[in-house]
PDB file of N, CA and C in Angstrom:
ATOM      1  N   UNK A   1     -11.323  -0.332   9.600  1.00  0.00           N
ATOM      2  CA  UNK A   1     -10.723   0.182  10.818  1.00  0.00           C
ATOM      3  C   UNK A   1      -9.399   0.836  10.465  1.00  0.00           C
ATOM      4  N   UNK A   2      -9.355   1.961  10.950  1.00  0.00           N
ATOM      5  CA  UNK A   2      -8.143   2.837  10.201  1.00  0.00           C
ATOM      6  C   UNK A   2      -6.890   2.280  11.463  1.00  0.00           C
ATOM      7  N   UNK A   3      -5.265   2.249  10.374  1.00  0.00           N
ATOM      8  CA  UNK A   3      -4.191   1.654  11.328  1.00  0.00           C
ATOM      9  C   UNK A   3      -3.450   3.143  11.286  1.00  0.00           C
ATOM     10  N   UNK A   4      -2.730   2.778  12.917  1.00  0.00           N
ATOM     11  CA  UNK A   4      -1.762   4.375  12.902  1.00  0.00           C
ATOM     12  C   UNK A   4      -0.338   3.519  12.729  1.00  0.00           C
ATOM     13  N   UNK A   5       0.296   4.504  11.397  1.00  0.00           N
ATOM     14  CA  UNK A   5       1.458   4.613  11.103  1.00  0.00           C
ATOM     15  C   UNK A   5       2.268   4.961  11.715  1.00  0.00           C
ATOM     16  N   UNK A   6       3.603   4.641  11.692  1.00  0.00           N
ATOM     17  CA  UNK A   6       4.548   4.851  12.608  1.00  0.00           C
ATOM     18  C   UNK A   6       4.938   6.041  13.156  1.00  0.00           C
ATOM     19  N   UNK A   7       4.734   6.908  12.290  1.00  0.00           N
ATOM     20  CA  UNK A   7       4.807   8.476  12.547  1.00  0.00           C
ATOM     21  C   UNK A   7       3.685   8.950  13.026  1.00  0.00           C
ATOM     22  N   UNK A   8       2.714   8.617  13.338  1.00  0.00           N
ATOM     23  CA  UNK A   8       1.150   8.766  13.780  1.00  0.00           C
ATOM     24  C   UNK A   8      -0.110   8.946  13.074  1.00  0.00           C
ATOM     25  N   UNK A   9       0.785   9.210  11.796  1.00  0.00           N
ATOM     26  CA  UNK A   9      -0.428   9.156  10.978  1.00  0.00           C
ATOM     27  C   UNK A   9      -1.768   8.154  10.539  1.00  0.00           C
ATOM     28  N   UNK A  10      -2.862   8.718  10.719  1.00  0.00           N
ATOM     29  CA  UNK A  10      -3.652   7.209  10.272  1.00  0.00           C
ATOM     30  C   UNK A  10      -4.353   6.778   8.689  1.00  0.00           C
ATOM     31  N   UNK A  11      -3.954   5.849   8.624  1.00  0.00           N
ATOM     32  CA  UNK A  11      -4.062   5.426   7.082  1.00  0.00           C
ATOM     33  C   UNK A  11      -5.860   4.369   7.231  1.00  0.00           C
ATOM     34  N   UNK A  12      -6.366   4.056   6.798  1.00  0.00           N
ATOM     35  CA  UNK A  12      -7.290   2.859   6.100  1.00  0.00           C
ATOM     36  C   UNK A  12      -7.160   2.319   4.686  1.00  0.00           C
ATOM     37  N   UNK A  13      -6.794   1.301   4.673  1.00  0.00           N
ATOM     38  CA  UNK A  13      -6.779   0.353   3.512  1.00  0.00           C
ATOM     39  C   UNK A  13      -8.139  -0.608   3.421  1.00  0.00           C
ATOM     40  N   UNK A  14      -8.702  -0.845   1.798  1.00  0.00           N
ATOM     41  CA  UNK A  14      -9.740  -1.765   1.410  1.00  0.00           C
ATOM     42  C   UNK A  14      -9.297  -2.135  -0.031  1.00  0.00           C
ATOM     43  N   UNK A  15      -9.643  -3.397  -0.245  1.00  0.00           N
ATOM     44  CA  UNK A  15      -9.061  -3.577  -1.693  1.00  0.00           C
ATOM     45  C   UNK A  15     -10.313  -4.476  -1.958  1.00  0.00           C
ATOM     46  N   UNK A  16     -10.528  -4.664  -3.143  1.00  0.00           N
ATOM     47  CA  UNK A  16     -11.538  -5.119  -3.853  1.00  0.00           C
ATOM     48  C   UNK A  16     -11.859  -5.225  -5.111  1.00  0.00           C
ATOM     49  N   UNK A  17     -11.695  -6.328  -6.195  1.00  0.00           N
ATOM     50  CA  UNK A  17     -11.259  -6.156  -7.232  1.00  0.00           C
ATOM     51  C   UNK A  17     -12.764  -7.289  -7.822  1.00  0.00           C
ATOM     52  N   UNK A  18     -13.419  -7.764  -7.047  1.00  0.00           N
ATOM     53  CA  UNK A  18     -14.670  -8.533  -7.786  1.00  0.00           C
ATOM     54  C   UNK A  18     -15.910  -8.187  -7.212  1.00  0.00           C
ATOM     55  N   UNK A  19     -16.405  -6.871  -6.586  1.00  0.00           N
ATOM     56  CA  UNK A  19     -17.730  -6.717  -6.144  1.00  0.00           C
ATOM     57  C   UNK A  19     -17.984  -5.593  -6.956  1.00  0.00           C
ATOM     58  N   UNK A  20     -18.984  -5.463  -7.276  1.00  0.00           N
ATOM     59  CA  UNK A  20     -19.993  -4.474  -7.789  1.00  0.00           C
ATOM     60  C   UNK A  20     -20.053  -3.127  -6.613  1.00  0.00           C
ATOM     61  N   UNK A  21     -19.847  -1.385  -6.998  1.00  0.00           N
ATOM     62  CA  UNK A  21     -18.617  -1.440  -8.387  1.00  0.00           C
ATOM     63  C   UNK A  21     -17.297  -1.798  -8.150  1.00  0.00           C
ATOM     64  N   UNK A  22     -16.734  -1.715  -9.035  1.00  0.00           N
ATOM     65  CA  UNK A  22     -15.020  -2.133  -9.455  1.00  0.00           C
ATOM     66  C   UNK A  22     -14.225  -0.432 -10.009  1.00  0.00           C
ATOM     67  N   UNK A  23     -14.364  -0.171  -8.624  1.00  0.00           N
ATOM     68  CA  UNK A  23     -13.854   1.470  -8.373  1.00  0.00           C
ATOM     69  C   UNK A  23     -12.019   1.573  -7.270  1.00  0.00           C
ATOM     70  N   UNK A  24     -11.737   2.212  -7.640  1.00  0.00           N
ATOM     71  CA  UNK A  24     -10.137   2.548  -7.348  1.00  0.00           C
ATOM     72  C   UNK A  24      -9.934   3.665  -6.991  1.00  0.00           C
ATOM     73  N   UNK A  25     -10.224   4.354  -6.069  1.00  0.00           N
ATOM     74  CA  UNK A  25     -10.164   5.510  -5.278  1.00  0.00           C
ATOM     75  C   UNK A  25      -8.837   5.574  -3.881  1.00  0.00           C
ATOM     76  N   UNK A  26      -8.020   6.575  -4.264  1.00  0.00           N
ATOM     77  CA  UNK A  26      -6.971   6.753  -3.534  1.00  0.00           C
ATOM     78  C   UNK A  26      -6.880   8.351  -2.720  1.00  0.00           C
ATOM     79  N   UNK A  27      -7.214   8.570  -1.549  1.00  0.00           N
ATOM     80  CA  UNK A  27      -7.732   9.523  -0.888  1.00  0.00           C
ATOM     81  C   UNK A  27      -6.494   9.861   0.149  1.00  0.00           C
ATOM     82  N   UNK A  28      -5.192  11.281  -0.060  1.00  0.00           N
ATOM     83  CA  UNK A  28      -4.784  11.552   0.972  1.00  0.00           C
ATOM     84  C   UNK A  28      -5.363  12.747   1.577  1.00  0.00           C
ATOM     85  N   UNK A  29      -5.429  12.643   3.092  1.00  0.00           N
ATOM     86  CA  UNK A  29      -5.748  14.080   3.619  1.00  0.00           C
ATOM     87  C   UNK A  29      -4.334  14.612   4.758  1.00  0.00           C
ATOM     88  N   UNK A  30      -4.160  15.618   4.504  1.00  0.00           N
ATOM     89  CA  UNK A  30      -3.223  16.712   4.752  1.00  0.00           C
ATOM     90  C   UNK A  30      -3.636  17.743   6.151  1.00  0.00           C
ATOM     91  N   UNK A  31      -2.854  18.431   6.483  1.00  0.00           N
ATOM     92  CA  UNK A  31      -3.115  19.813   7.384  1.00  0.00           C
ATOM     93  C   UNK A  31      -3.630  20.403   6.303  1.00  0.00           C
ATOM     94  N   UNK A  32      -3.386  20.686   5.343  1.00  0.00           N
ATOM     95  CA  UNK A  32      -3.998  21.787   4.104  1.00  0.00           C
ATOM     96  C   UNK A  32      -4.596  21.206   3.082  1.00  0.00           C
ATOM     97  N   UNK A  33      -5.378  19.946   3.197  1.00  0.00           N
ATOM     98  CA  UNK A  33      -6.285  19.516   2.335  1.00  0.00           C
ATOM     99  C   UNK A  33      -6.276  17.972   2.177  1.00  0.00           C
ATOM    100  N   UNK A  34      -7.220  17.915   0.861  1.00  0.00           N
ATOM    101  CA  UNK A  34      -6.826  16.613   0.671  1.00  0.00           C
ATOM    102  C   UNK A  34      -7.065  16.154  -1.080  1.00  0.00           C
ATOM    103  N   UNK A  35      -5.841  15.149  -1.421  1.00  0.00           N
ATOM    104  CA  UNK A  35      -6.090  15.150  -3.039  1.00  0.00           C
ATOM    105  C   UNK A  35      -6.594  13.668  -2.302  1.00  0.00           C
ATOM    106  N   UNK A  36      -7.196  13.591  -4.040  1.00  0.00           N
ATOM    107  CA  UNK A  36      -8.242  12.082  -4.593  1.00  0.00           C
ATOM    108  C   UNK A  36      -7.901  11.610  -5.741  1.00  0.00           C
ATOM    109  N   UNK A  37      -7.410  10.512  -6.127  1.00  0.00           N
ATOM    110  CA  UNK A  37      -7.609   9.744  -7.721  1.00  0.00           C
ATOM    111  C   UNK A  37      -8.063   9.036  -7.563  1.00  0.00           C
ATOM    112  N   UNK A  38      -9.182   9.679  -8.374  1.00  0.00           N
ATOM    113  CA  UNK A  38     -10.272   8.294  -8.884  1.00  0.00           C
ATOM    114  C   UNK A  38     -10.133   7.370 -10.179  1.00  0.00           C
ATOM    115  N   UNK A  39      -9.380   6.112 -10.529  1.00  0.00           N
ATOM    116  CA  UNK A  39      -8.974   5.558 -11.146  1.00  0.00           C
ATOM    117  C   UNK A  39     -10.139   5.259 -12.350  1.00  0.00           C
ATOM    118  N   UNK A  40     -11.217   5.071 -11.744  1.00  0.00           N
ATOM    119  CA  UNK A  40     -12.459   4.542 -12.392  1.00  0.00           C
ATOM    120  C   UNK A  40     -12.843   5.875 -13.117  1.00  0.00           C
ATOM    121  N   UNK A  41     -13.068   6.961 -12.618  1.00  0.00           N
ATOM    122  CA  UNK A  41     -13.071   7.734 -13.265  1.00  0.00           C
ATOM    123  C   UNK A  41     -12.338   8.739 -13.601  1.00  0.00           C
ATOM    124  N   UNK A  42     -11.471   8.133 -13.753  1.00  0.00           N
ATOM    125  CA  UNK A  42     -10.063   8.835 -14.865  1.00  0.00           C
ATOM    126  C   UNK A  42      -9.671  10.213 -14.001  1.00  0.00           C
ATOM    127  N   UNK A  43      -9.855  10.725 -12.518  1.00  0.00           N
ATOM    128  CA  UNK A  43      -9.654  11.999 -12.317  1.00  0.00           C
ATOM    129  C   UNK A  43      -8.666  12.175 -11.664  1.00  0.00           C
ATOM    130  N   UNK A  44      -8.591  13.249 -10.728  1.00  0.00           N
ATOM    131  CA  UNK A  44      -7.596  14.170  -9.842  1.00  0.00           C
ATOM    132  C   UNK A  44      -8.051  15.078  -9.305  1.00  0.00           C
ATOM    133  N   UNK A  45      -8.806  15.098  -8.045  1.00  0.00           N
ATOM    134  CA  UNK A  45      -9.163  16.225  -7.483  1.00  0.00           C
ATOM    135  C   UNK A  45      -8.256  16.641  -6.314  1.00  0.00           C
ATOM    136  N   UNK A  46      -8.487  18.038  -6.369  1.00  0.00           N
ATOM    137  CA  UNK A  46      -7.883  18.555  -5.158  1.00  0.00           C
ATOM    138  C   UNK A  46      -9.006  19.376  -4.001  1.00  0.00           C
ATOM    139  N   UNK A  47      -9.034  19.528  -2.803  1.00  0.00           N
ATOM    140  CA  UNK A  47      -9.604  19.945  -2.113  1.00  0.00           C
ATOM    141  C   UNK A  47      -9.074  20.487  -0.861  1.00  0.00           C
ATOM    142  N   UNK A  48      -8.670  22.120  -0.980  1.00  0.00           N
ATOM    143  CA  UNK A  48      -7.662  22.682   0.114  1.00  0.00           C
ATOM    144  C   UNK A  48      -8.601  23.271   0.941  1.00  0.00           C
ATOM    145  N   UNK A  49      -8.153  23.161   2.321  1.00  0.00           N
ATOM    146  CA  UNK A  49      -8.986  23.619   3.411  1.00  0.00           C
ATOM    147  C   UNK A  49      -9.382  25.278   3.373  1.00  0.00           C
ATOM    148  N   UNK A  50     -10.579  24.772   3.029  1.00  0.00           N
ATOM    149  CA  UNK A  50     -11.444  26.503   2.786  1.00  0.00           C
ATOM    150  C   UNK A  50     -11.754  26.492   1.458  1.00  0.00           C
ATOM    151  N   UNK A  51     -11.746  25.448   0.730  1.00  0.00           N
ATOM    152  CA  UNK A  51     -12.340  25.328  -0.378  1.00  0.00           C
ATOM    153  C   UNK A  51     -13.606  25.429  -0.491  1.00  0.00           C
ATOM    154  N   UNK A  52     -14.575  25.367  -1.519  1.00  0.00           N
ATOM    155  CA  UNK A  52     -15.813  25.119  -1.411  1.00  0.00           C
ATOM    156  C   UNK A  52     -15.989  23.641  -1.721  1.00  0.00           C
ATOM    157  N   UNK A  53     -15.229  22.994  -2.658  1.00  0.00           N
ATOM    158  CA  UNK A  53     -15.563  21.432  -3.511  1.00  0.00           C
ATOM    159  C   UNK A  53     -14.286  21.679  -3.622  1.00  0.00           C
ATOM    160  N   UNK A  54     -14.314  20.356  -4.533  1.00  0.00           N
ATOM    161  CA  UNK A  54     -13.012  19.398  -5.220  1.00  0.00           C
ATOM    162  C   UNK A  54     -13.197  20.205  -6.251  1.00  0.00           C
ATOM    163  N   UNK A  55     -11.821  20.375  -6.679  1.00  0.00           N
ATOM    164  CA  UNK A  55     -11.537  20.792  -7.777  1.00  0.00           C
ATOM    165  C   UNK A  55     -10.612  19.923  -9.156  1.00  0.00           C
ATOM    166  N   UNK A  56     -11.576  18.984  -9.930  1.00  0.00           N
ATOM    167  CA  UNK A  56     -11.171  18.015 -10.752  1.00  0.00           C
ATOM    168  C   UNK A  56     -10.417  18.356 -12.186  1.00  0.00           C
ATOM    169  N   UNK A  57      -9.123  17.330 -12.146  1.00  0.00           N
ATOM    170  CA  UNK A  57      -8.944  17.357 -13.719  1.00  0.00           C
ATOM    171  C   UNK A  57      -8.714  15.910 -13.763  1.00  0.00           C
ATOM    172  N   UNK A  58      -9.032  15.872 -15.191  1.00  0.00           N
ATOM    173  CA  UNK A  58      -8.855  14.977 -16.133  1.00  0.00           C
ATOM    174  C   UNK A  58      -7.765  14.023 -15.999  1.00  0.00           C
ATOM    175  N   UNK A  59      -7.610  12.989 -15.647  1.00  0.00           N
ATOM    176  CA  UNK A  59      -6.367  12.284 -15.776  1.00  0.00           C
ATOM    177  C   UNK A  59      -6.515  10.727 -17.059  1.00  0.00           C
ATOM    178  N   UNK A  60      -6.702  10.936 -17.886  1.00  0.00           N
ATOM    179  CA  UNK A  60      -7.399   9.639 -18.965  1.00  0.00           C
ATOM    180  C   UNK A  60      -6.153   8.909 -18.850  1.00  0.00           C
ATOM    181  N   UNK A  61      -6.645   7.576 -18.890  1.00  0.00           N
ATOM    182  CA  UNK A  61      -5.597   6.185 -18.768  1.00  0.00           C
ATOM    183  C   UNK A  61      -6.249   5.455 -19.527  1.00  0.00           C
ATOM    184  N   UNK A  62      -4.830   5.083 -20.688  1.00  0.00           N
ATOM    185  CA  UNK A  62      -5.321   3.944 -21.948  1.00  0.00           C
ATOM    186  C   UNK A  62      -6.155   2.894 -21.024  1.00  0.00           C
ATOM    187  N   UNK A  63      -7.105   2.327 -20.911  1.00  0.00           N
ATOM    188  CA  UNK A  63      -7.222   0.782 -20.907  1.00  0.00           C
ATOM    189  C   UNK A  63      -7.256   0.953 -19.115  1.00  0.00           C
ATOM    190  N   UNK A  64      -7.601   1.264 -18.707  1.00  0.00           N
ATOM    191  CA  UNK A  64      -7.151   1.539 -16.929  1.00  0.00           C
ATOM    192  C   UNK A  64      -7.805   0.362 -16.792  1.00  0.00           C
ATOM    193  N   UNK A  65      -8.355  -0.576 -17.104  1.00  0.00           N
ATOM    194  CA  UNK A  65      -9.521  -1.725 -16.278  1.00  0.00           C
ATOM    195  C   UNK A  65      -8.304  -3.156 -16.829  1.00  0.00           C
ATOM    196  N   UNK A  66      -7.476  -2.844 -17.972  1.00  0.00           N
ATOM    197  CA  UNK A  66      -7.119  -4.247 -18.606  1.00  0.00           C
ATOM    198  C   UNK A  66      -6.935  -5.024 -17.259  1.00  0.00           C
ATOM    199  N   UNK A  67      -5.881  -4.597 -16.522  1.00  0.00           N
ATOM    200  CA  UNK A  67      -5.380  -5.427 -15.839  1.00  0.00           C
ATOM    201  C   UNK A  67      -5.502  -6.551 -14.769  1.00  0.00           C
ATOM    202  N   UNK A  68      -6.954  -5.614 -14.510  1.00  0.00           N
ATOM    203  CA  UNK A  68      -8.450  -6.704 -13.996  1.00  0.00           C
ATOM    204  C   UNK A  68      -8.898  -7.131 -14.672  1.00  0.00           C
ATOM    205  N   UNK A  69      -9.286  -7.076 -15.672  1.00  0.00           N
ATOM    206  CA  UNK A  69      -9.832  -8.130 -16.709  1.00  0.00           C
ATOM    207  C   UNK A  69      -8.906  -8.722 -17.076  1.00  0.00           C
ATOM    208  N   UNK A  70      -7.397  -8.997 -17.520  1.00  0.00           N
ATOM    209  CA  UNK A  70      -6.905  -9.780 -17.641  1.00  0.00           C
ATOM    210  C   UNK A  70      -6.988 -10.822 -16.213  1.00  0.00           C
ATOM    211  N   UNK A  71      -6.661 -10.437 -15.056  1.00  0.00           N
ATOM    212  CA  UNK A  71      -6.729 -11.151 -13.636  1.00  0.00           C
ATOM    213  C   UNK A  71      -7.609 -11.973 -13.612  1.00  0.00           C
ATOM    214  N   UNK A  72      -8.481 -11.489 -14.039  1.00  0.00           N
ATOM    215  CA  UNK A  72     -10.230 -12.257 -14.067  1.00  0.00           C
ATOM    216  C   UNK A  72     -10.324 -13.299 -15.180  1.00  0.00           C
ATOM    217  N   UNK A  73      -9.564 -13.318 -16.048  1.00  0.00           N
ATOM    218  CA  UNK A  73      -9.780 -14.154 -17.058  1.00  0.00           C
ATOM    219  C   UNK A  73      -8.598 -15.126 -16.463  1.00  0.00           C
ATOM    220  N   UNK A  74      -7.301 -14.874 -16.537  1.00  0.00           N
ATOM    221  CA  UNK A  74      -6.554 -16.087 -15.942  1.00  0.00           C
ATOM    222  C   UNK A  74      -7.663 -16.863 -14.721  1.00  0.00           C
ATOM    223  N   UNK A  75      -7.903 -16.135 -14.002  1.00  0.00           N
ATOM    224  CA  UNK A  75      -7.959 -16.788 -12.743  1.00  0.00           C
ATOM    225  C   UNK A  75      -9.498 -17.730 -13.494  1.00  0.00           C
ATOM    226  N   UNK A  76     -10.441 -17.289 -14.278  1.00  0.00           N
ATOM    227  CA  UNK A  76     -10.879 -18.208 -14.446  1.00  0.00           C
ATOM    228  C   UNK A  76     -10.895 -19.350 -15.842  1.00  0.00           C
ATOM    229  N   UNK A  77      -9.636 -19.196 -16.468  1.00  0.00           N
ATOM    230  CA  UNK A  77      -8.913 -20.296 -17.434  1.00  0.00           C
ATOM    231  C   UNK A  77      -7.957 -21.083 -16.100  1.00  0.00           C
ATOM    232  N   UNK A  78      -7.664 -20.522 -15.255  1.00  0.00           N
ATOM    233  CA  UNK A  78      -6.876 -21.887 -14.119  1.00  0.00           C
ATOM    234  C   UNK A  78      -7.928 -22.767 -13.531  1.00  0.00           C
ATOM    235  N   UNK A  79      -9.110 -22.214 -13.242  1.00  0.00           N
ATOM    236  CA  UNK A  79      -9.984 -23.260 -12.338  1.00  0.00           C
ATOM    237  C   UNK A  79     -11.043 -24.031 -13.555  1.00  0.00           C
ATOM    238  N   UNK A  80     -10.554 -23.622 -15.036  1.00  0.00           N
ATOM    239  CA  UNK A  80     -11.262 -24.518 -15.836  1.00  0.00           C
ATOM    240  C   UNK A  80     -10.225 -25.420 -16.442  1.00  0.00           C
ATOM    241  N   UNK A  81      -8.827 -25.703 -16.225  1.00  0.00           N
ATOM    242  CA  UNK A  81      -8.043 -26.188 -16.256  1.00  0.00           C
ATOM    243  C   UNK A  81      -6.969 -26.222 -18.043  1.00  0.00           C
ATOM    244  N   UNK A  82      -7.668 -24.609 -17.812  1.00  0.00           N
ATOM    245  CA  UNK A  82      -6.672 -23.997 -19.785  1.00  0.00           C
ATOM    246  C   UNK A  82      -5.395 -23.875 -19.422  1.00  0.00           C
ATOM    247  N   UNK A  83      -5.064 -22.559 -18.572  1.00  0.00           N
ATOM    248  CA  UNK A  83      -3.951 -22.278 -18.602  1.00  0.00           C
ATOM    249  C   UNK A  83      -3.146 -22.656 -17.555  1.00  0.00           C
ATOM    250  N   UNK A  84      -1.575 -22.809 -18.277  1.00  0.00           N
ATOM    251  CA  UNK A  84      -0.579 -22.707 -16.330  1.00  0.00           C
ATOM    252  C   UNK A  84      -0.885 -21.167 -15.624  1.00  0.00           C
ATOM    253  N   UNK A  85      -1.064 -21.382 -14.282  1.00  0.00           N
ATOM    254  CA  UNK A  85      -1.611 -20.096 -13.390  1.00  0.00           C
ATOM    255  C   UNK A  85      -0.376 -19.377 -13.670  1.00  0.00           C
ATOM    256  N   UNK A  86      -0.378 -18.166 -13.686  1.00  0.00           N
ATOM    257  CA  UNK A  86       0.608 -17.061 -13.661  1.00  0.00           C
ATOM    258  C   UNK A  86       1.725 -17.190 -12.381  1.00  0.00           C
ATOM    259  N   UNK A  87       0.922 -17.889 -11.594  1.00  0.00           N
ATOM    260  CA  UNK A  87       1.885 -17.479 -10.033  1.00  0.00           C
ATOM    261  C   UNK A  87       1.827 -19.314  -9.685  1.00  0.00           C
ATOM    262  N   UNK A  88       3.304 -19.855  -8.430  1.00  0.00           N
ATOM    263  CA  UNK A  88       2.857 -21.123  -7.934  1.00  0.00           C
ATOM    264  C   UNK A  88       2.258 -20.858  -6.900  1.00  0.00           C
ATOM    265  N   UNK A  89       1.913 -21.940  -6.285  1.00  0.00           N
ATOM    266  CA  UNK A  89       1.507 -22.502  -4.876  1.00  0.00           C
ATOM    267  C   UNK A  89       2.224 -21.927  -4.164  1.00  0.00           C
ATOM    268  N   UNK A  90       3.580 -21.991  -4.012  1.00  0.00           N
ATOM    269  CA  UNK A  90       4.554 -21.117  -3.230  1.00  0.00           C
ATOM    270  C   UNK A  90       4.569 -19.647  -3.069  1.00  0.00           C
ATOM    271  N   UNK A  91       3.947 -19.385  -3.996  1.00  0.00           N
ATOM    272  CA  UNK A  91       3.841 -17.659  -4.538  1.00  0.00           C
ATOM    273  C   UNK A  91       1.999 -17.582  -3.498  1.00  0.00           C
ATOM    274  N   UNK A  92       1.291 -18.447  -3.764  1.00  0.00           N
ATOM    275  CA  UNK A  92       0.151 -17.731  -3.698  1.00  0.00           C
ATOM    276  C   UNK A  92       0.130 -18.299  -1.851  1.00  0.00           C
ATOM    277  N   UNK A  93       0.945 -19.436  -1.163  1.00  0.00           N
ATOM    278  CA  UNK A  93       1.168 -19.103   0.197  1.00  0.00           C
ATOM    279  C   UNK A  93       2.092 -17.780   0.931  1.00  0.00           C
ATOM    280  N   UNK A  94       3.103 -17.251  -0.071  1.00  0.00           N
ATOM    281  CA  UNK A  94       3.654 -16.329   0.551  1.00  0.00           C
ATOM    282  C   UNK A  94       2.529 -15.137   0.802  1.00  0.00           C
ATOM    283  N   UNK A  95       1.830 -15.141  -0.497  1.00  0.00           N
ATOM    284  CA  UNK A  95       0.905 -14.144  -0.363  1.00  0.00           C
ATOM    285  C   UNK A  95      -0.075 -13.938   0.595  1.00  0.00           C
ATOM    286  N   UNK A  96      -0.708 -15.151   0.877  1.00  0.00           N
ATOM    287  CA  UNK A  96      -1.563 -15.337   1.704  1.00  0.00           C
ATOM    288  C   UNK A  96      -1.153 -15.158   3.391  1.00  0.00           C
ATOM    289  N   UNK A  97       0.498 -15.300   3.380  1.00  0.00           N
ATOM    290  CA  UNK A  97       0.941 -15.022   4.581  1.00  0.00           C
ATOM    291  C   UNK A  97       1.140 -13.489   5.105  1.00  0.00           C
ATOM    292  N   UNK A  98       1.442 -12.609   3.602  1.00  0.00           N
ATOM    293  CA  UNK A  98       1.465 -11.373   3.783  1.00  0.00           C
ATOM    294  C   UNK A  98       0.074 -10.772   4.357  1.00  0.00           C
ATOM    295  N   UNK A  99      -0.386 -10.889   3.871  1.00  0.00           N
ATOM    296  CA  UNK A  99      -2.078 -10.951   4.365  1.00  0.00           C
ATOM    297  C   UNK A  99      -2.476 -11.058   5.510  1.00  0.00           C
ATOM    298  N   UNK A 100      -2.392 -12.208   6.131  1.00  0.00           N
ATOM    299  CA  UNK A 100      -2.773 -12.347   7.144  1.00  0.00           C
ATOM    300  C   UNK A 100      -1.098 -11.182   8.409  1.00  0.00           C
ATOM    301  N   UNK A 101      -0.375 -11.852   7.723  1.00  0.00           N
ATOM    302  CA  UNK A 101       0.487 -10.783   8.737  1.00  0.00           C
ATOM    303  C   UNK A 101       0.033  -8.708   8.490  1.00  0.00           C
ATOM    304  N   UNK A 102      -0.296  -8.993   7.722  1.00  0.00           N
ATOM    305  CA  UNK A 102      -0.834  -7.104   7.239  1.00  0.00           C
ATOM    306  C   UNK A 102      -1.839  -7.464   8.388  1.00  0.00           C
ATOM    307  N   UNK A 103      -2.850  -7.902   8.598  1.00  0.00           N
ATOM    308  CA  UNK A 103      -4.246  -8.284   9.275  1.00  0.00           C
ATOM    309  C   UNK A 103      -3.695  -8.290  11.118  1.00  0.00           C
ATOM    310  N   UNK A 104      -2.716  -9.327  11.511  1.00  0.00           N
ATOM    311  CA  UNK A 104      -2.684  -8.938  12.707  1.00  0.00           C
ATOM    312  C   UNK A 104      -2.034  -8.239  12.777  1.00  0.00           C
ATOM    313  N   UNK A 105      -1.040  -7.384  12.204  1.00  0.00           N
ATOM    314  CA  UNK A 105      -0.053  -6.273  12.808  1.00  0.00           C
ATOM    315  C   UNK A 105      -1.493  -5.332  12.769  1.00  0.00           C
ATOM    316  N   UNK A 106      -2.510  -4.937  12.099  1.00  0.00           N
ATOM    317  CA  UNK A 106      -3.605  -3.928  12.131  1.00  0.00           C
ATOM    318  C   UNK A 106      -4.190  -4.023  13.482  1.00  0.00           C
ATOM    319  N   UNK A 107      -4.337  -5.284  13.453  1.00  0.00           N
ATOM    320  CA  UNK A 107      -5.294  -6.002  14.935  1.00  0.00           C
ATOM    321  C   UNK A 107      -4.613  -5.737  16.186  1.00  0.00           C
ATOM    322  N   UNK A 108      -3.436  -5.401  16.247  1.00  0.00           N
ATOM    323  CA  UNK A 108      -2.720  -5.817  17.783  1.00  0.00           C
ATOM    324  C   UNK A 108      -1.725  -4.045  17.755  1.00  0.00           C
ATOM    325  N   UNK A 109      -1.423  -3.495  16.415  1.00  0.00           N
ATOM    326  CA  UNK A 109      -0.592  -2.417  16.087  1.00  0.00           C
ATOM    327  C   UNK A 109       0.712  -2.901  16.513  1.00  0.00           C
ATOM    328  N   UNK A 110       1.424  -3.715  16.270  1.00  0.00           N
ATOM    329  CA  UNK A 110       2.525  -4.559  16.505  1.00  0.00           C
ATOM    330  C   UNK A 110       3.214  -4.862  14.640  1.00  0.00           C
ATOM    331  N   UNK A 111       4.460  -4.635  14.652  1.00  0.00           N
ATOM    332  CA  UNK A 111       4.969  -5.229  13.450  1.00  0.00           C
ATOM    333  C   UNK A 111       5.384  -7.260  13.322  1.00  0.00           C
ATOM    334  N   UNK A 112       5.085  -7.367  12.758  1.00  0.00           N
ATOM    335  CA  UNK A 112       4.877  -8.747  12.097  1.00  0.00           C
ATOM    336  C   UNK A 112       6.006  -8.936  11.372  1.00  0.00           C
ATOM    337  N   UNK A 113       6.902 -10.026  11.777  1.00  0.00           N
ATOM    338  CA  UNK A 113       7.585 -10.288  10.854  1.00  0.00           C
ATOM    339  C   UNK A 113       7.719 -11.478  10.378  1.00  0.00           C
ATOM    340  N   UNK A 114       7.648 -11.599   8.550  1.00  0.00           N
ATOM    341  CA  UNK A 114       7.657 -13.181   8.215  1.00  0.00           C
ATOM    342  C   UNK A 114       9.298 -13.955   8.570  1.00  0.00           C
ATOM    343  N   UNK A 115       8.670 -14.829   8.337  1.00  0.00           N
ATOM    344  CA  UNK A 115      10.060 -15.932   8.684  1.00  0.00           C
ATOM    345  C   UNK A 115      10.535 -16.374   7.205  1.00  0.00           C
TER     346      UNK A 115
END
């Protein structure tokens, strides 16, 4: 469900870092077009109104996946009880509060503020 920004613009956010695929696509659209990086596949397209297609280049990134695969491996050396977790309890409730406050300010279009 797309949220309107304060200036009116409307944005949609999805994040997803463990379902099949494990793709990273960042899409703005404009009065005069719209660019794309596709993380997964290393690009940069542009697409200006009256184009025919996207017009792609190349953007190569050492290692673009480490940082999920590192994520993925902590997170499962903490629940087999190897490593100290990267983040505390305190860290992973603040987070979880951001979250849910991102979630109803979307739901109601009201700003949220933590305490």
């Amino acid at each position: 469900m797309p949220a309107v920004l304060a200036d009116g613009a409307l944005a949609s956010f999805a994040f997803n870092h463990f379902q099949a695929p494990n793709e990273t696509t960042i899409t703005l659209n404009g009065p005069n077009g719209s660019a794309r990086f596709e993380m997964h596949a290393q690009r940069l397209g542009l697409f200006y109104l009256g184009d025919p297609g996207w017009t792609w280049t190349e953007y190569p990134l050492e290692k673009f996946d480490q940082i999920f695969v590192q994520q993925a491996r902590n997170f499962l050396d903490a629940i087999a009880g190897k490593d100290t977790p990267l983040a505390t309890l305190d860290d992973a409730i603040q987070t979880l509060k951001v979250n849910r406050a991102a979630l109803e300010s979307a739901r109601t279009h009201h700003e949220v503020v933590l305490a």
